[in-house]
N, C-alpha and C. Protein backbone atom coordinates (compact mmCIF):
# COMPACT_ATOMS: atom_id res chain seq x y z
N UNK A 1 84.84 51.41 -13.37
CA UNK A 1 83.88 51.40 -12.25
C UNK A 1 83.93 50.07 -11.52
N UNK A 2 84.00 49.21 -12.04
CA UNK A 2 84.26 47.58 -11.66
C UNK A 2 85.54 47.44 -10.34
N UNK A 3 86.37 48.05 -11.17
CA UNK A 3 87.71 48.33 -10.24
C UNK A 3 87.40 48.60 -9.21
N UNK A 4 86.86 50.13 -9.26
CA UNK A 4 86.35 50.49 -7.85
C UNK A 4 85.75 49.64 -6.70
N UNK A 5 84.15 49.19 -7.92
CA UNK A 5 83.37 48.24 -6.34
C UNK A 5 84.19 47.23 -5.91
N UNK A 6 85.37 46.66 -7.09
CA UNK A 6 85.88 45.47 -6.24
C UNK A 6 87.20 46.03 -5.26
N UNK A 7 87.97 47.14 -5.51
CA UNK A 7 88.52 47.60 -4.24
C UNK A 7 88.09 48.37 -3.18
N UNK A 8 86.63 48.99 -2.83
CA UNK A 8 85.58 49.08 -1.63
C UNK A 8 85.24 47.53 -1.32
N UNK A 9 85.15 46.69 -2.13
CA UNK A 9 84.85 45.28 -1.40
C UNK A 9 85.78 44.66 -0.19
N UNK A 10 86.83 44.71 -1.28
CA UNK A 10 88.27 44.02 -0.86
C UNK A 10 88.43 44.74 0.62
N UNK A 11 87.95 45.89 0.61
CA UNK A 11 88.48 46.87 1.49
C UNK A 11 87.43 47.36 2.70
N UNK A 12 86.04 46.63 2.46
CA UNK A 12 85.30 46.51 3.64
C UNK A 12 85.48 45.08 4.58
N UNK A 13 86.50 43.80 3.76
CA UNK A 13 86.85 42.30 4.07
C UNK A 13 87.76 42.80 4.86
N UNK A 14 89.17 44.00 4.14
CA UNK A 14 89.79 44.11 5.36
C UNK A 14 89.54 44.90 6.84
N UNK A 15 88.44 45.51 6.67
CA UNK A 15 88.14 46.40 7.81
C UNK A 15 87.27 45.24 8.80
N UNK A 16 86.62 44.26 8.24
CA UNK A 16 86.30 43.51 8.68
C UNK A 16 87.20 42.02 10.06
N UNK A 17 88.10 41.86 8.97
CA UNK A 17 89.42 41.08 9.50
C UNK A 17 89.94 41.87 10.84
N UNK A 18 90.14 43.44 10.32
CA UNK A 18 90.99 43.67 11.62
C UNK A 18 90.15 44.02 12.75
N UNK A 19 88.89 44.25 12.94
CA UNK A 19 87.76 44.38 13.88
C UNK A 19 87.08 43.13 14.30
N UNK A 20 87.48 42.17 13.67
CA UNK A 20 87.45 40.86 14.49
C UNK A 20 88.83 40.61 15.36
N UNK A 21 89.71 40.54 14.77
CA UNK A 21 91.46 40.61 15.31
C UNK A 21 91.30 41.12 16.75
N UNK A 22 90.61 42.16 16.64
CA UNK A 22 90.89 42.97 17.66
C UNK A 22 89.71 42.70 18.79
N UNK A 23 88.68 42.23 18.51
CA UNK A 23 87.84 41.43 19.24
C UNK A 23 87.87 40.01 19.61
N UNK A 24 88.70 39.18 19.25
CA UNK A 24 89.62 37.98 19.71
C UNK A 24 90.95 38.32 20.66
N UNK A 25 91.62 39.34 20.32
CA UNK A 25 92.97 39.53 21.05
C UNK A 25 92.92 40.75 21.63
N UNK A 26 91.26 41.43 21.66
CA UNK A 26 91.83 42.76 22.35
C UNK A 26 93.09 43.66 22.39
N UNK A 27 93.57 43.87 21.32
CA UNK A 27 94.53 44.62 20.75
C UNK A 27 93.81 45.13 19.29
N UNK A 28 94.81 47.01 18.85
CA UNK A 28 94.51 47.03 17.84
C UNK A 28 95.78 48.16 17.84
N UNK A 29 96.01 48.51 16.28
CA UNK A 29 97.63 49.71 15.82
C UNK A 29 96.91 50.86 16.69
N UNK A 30 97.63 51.44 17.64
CA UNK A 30 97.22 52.98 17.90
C UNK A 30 96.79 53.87 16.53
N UNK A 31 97.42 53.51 15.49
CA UNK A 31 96.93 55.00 14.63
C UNK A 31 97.10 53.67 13.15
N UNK A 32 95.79 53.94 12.37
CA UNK A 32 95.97 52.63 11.06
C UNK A 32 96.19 54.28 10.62
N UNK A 33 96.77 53.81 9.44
CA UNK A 33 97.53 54.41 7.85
C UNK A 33 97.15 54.12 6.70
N UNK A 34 96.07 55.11 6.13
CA UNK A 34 95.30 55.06 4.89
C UNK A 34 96.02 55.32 3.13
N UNK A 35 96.50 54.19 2.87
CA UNK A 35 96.90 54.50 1.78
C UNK A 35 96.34 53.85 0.36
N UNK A 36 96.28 55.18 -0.68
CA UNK A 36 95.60 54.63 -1.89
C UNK A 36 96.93 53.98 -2.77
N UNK A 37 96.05 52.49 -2.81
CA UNK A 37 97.11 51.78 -4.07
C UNK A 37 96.43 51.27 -5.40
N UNK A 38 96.82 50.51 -6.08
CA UNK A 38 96.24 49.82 -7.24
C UNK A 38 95.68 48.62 -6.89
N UNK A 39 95.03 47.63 -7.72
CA UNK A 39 94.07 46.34 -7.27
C UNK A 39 95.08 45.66 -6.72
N UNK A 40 96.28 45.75 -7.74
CA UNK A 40 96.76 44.73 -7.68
C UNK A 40 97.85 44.27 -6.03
N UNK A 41 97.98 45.65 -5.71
CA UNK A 41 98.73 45.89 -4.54
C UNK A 41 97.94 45.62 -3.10
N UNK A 42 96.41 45.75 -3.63
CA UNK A 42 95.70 45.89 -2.78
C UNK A 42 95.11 44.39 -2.02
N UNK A 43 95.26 43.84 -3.69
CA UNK A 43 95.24 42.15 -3.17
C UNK A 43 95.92 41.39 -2.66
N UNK A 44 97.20 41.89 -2.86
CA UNK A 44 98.18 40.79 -2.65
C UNK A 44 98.75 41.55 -0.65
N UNK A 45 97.97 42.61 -0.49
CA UNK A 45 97.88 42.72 1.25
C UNK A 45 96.88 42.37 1.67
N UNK A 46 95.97 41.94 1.16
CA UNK A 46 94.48 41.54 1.42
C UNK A 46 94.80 40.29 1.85
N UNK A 47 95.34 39.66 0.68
CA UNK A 47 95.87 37.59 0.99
C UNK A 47 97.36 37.59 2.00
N UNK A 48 98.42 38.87 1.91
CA UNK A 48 99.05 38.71 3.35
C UNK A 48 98.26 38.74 4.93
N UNK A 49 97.44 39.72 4.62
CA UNK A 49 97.19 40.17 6.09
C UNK A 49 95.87 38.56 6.62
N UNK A 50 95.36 38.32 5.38
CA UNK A 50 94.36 37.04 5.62
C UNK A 50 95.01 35.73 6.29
N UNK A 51 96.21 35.52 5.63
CA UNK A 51 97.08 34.70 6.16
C UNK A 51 97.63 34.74 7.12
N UNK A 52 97.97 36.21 7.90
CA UNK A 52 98.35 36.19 9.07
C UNK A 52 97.59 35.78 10.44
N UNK A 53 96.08 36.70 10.12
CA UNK A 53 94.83 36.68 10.82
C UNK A 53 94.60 35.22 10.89
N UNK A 54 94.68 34.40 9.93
CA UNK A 54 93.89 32.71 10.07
C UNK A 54 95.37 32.17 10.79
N UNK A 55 96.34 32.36 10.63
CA UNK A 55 97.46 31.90 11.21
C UNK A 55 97.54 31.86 12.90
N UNK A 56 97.05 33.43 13.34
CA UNK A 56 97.31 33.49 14.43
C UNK A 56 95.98 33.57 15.56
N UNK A 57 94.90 33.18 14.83
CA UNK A 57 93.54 33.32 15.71
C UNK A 57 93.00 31.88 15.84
N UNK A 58 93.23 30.87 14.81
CA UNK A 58 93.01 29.14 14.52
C UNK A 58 92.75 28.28 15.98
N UNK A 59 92.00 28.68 16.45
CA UNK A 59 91.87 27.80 17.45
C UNK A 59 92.44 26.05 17.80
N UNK A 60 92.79 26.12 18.39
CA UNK A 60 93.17 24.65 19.29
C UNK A 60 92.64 23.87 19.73
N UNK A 61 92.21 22.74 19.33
CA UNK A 61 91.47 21.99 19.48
C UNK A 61 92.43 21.05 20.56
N UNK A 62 91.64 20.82 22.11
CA UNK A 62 92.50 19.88 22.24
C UNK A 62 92.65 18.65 22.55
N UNK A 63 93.31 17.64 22.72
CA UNK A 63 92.78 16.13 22.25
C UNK A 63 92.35 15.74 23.64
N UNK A 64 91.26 15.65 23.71
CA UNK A 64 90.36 15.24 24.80
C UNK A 64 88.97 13.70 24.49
N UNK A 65 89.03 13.01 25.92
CA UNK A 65 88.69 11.90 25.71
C UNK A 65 87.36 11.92 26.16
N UNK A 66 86.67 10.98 25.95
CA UNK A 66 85.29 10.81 26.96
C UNK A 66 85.67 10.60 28.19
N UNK A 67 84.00 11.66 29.50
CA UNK A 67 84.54 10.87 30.68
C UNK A 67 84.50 10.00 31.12
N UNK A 68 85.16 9.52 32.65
CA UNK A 68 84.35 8.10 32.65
C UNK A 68 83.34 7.69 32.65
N UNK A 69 82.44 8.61 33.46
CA UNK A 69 81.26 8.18 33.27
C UNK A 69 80.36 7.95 31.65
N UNK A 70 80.93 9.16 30.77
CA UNK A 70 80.39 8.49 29.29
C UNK A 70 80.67 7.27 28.65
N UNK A 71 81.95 6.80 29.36
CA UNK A 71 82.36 5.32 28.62
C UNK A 71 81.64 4.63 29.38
N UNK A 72 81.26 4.56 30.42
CA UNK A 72 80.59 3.58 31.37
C UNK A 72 79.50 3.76 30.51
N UNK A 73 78.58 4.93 30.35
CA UNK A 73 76.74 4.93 29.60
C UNK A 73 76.87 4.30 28.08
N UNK A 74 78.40 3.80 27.68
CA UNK A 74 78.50 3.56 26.08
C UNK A 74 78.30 1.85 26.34
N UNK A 75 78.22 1.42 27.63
CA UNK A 75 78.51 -0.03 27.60
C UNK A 75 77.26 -0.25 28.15
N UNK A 76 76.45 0.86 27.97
CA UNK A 76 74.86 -0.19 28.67
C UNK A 76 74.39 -0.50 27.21
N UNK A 77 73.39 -1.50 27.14
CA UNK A 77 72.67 -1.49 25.56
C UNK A 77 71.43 -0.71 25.30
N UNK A 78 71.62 -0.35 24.28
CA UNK A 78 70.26 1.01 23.62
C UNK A 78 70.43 1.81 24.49
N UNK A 79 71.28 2.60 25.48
CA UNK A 79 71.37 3.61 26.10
C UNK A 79 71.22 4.89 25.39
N UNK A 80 70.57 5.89 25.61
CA UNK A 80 70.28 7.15 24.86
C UNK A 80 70.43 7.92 26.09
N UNK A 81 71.49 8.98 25.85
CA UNK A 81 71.99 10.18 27.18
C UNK A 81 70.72 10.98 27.21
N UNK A 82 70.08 11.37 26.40
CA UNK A 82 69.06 12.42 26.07
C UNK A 82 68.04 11.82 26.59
N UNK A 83 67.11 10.29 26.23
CA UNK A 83 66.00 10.14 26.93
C UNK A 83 65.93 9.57 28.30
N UNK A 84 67.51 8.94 28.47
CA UNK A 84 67.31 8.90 29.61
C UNK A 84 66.78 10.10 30.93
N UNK A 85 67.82 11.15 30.82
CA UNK A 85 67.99 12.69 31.20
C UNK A 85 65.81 12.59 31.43
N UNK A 86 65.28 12.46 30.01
CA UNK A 86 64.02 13.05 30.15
C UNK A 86 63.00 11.97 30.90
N UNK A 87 63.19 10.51 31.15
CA UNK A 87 62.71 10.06 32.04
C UNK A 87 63.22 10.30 33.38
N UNK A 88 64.53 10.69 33.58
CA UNK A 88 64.68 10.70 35.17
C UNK A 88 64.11 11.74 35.61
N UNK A 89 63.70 12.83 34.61
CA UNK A 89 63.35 14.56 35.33
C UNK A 89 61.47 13.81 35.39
N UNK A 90 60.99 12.83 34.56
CA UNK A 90 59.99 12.57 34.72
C UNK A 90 59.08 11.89 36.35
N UNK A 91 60.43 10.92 36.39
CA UNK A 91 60.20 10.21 37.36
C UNK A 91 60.51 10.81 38.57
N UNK A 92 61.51 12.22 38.75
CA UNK A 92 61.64 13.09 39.67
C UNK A 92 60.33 13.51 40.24
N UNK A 93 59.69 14.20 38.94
CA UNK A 93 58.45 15.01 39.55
C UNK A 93 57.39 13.76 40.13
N UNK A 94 57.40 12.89 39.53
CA UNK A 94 56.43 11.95 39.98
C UNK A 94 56.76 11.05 41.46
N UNK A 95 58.07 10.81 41.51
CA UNK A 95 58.00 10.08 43.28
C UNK A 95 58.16 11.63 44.06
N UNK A 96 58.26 12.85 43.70
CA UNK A 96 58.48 13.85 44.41
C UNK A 96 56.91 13.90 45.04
N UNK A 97 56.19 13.99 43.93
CA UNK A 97 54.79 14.63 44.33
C UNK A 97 54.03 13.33 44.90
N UNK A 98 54.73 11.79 44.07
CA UNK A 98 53.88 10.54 45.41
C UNK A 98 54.43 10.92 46.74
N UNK A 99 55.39 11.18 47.03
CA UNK A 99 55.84 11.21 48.75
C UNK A 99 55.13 12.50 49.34
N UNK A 100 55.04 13.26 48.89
CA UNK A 100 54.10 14.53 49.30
C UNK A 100 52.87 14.02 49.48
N UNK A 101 51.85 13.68 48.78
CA UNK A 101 50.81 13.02 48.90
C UNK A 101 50.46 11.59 49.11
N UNK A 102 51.39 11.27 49.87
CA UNK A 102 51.19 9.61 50.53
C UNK A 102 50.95 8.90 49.42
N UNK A 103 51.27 8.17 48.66
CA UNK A 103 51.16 7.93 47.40
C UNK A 103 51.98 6.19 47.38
N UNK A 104 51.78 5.61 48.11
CA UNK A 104 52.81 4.51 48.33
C UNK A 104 52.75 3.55 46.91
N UNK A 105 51.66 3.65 46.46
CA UNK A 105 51.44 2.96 45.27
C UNK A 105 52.39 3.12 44.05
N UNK A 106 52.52 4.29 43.91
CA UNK A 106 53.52 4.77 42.69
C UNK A 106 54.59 4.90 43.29
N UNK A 107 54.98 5.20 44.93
CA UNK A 107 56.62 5.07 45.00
C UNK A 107 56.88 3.62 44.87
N UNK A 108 56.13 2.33 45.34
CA UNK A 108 56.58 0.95 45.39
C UNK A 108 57.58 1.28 43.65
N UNK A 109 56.01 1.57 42.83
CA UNK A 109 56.84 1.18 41.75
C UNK A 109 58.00 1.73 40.73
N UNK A 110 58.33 2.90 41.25
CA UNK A 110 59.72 3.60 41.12
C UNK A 110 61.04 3.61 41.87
N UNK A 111 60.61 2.95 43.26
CA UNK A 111 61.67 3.32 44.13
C UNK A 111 61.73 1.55 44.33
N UNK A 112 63.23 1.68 44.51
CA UNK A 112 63.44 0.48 45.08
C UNK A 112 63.28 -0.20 46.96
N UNK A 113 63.25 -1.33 46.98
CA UNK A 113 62.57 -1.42 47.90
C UNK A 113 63.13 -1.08 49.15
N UNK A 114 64.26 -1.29 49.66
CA UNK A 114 65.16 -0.66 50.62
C UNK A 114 64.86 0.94 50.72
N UNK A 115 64.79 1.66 49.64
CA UNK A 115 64.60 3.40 49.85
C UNK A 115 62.96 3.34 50.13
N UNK A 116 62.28 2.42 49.37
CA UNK A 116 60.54 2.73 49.55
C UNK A 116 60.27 2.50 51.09
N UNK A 117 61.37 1.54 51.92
CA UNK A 117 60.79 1.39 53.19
C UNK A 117 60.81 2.64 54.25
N UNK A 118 62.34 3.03 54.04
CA UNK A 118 62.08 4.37 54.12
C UNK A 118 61.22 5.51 54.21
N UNK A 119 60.50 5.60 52.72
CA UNK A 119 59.53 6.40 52.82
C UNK A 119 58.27 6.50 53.47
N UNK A 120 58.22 4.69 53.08
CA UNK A 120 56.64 4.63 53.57
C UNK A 120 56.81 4.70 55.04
N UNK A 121 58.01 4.58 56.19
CA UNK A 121 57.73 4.79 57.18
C UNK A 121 58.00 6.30 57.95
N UNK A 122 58.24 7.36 56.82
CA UNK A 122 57.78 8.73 56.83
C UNK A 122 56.47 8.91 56.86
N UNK A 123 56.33 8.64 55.76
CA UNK A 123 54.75 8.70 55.37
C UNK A 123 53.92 8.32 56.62
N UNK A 124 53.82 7.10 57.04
CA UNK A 124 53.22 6.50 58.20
C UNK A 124 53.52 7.53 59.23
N UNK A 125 54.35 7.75 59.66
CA UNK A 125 54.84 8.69 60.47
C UNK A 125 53.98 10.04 60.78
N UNK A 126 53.83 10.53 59.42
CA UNK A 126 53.33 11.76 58.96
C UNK A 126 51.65 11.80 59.19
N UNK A 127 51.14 10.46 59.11
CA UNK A 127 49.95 10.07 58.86
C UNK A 127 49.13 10.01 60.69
N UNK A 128 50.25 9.34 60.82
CA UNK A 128 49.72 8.97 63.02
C UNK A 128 50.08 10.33 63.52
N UNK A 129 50.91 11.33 63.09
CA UNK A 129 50.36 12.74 63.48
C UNK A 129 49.39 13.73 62.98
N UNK A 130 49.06 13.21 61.97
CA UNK A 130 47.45 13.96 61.27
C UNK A 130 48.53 15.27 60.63
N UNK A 131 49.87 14.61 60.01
CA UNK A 131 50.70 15.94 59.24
C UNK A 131 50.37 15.60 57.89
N UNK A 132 50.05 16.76 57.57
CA UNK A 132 49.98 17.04 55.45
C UNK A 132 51.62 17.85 55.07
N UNK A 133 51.99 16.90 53.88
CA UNK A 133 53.64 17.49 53.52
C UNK A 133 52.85 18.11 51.97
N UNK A 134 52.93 19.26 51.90
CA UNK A 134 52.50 19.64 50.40
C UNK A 134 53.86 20.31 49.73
N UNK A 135 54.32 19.62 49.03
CA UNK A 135 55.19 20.06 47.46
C UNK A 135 54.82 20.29 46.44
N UNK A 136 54.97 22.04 46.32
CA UNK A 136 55.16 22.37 44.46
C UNK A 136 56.56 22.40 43.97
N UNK A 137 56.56 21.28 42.84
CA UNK A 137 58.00 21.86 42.24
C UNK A 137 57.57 22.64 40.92
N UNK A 138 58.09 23.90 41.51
CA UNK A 138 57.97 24.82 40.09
C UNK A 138 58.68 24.77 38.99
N UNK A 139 60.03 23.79 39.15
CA UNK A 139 60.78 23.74 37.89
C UNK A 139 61.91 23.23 38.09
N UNK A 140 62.51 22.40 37.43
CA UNK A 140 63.73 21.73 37.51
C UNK A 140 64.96 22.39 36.42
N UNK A 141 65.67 23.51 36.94
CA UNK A 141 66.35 24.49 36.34
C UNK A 141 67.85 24.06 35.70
N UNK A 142 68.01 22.62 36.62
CA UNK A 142 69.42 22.00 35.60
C UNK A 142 69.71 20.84 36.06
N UNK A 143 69.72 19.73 35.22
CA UNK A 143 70.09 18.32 35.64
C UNK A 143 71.04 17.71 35.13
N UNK A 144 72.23 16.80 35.37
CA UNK A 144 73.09 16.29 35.09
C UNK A 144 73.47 14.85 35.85
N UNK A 145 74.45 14.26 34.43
CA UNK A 145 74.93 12.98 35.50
C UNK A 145 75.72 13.37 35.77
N UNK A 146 76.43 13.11 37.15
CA UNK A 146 77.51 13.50 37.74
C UNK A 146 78.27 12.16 37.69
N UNK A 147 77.99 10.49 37.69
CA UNK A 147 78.94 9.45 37.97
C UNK A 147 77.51 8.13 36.62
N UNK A 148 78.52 7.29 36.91
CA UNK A 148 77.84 6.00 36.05
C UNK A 148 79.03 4.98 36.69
N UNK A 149 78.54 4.13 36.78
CA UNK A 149 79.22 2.67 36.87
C UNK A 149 78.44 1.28 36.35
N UNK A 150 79.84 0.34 36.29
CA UNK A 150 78.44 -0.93 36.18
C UNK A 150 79.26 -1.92 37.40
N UNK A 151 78.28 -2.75 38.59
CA UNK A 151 78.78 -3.39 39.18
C UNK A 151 79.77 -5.19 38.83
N UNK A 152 79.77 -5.77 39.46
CA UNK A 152 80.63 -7.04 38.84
C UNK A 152 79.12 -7.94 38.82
N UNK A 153 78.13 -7.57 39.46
CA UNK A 153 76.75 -8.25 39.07
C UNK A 153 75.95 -7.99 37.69
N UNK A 154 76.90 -7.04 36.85
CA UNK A 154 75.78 -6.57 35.88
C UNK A 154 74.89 -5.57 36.01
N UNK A 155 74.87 -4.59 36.92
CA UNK A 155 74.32 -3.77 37.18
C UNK A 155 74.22 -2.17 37.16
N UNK A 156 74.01 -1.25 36.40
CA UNK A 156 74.12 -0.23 35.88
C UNK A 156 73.47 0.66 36.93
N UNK A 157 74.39 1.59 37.36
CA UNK A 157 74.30 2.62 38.77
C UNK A 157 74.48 4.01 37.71
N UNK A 158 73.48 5.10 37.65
CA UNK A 158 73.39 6.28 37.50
C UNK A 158 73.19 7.73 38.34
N UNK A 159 74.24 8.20 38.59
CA UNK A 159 73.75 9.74 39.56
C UNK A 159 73.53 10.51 38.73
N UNK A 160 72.13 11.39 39.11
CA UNK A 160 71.82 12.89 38.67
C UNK A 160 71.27 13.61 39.65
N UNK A 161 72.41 14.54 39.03
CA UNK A 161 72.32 15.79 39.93
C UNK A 161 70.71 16.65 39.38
N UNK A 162 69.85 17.43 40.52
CA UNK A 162 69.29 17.69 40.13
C UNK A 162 68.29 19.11 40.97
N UNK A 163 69.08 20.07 40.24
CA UNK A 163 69.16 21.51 40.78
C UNK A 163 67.34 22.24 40.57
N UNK A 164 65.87 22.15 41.33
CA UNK A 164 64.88 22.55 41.06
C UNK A 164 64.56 23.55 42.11
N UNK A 165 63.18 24.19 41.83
CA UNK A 165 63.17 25.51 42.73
C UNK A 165 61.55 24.52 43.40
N UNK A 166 61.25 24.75 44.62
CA UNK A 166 60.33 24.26 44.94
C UNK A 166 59.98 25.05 46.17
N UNK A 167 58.80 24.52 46.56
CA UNK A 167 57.91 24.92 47.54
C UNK A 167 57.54 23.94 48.49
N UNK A 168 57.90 23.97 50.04
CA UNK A 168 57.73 22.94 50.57
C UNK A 168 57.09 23.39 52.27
N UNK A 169 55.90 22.89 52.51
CA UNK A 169 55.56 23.04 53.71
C UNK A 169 55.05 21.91 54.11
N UNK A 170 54.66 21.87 55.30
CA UNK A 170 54.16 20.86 56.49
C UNK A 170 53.18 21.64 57.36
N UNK A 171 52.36 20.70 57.43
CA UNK A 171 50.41 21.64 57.83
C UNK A 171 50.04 20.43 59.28
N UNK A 172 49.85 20.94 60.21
CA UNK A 172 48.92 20.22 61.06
C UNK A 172 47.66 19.84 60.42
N UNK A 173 47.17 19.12 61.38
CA UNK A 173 45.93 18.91 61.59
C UNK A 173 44.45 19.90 61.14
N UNK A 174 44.86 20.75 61.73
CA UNK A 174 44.28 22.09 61.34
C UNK A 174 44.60 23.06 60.33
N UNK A 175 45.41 22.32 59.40
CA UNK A 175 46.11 23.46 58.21
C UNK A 175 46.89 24.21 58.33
N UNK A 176 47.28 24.39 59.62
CA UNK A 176 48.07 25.08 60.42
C UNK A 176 49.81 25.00 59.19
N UNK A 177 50.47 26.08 59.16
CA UNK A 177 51.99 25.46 58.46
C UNK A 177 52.68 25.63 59.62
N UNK A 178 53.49 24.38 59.87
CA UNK A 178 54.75 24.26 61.14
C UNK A 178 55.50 24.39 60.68
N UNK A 179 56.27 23.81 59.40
CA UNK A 179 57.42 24.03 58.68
C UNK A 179 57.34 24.22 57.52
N UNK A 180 58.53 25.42 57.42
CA UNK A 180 58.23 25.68 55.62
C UNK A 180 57.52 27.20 55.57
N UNK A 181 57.63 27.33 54.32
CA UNK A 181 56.64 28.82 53.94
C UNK A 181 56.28 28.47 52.59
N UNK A 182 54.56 29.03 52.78
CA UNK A 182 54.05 28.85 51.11
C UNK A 182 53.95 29.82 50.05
N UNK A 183 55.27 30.88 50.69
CA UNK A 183 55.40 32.23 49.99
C UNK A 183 57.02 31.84 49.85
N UNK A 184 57.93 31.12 49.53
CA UNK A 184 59.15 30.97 49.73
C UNK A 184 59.80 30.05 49.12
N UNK A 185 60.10 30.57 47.88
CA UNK A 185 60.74 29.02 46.62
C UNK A 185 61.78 28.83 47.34
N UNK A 186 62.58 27.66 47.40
CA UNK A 186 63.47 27.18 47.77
C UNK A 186 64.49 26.65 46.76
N UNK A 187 65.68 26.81 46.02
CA UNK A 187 66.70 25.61 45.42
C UNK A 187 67.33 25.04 46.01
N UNK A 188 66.68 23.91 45.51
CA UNK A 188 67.23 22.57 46.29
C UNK A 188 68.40 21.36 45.40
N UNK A 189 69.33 21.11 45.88
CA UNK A 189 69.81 20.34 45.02
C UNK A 189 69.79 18.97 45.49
N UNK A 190 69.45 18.43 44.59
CA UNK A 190 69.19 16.28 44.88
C UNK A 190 70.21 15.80 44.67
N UNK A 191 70.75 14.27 44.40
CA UNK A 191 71.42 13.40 43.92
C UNK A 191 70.72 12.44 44.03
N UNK A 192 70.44 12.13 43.17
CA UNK A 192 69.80 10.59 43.47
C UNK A 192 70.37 9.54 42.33
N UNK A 193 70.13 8.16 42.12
CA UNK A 193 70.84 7.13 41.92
C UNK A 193 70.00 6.19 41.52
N UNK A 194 70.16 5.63 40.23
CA UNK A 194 69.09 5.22 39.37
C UNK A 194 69.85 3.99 39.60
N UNK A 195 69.60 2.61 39.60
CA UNK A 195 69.63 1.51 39.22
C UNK A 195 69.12 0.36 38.39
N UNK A 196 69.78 -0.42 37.65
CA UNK A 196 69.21 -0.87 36.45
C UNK A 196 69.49 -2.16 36.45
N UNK A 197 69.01 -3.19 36.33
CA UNK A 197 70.29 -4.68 35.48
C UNK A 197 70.04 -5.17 33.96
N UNK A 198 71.46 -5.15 33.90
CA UNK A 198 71.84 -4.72 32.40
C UNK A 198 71.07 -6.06 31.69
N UNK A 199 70.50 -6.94 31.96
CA UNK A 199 70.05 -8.05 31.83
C UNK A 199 68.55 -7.61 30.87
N UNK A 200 68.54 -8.17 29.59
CA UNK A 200 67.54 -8.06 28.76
C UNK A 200 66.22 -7.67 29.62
N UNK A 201 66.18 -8.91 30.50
CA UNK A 201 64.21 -8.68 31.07
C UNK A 201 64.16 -8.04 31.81
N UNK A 202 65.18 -7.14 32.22
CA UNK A 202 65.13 -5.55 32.80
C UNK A 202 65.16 -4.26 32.01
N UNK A 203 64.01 -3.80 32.44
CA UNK A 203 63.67 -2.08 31.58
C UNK A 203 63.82 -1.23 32.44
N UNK A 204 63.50 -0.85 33.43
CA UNK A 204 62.83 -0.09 34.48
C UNK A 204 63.78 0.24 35.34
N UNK A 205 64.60 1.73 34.91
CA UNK A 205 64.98 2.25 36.23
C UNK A 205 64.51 2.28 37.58
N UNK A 206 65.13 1.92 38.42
CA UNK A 206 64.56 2.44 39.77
C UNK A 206 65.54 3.02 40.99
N UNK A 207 64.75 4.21 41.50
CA UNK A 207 65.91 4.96 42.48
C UNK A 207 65.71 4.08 43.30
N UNK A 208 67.37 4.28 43.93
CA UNK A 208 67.63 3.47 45.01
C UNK A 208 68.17 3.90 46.15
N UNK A 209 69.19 5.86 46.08
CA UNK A 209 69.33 6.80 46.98
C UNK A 209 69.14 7.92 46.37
N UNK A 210 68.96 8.63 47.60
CA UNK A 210 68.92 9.90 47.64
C UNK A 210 69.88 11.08 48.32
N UNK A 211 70.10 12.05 48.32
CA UNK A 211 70.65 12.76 49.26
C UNK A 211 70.92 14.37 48.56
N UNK A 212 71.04 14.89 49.72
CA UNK A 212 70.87 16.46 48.96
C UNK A 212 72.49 17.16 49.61
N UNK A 213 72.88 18.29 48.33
CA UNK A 213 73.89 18.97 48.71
C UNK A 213 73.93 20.53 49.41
């Protein structure tokens, strides 16, 4: 009886083998051929056909390097790919929603000062026409670095790409919407550009461009 369960074993491993085979290479025999043998016959096609299967399915690994941009993020100090990623999606939503709501206070201190002048003379802009800019971002659906460098000053330059669905209108005076719809997600894709100096008594990312694709 032993015999038995161990050649139904042997013999559900090979039904197994060739229904993977054939789900890796999409091929299979037009017609398999059922034949009863002894253990011993049964094993020693069990360990051929195993050997063939690991022979010819073994994936390829292939010798691949970091990109540049990962060797560039290996030469900042205490750099972490992961928390960085989760402060920039932080600091996204937060100068997104200060520039929506005139907020000059919290862009000074995220944005660098060349891009903050920028804004604030949107903002101002927005303000001497009695315009309201209201942004929901409903979600930031995929972010990535796309580049890294460091300048000959010491200075650590980061792009992320940054693919979110949002909601964006512009209201007169009267609430009125001129541009935009507040029934109408939008995906939008960013780039923006973190700057750093690699210099100990610097912590504090700060964007320095922007631009959309």
């Amino acid at each position: 009886m032993s015999e038995y369960l161990d050649l139904i074993v042997l013999g559900l491993v090979v039904i197994l083998i060739l229904m993977r085979l054939y789900n890796v290479l999409g091929t299979r025999p037009e017609k398999i051929q059922i034949k009863i043998v002894n253990k011993q016959e049964f094993e020693q096609f069990y360990q051929k056909l195993k050997g063939e299967f690991e022979d010819q399915t073994a994936p390829q690994i292939p010798n691949t390097s970091a990109s540049k941009a990962d060797d560039v993020l290996m030469q900042i100090p205490s750099f972490s790919k992961p928390d960085f990623l989760q402060r920039a999606a932080k600091a996204f939503e937060m100068i997104v929603s200060a520039f929506s709501a005139n907020d000059t206070k919290t862009l000074e201190m995220l944005v660098a000062p060349n891009l903050y002048k920028k804004f604030a003379d949107i903002i101002k802009s927005r303000q001497e026409q009695n315009l309201t800019a209201e942004t929901d971002l409903i979600k930031i659906s995929e972010m990535s670095i796309e580049d890294a460098k460091i300048t000959a000053k010491g200075v650590a330059k980061i792009v992320v790409k940054f693919i979110t669905d949002q909601i964006n209108v512009l209201k007169n005076s009267a609430g009125t919407v001129i541009e935009g719809d507040e029934n109408f997600v939008q995906q939008i894709t960013d780039v923006w550009t973190f700057e750093k100096d690699m210099s100990p008594a610097s912590k504090i990312w700060l964007l320095t461009s922007t631009k959309k694709k």
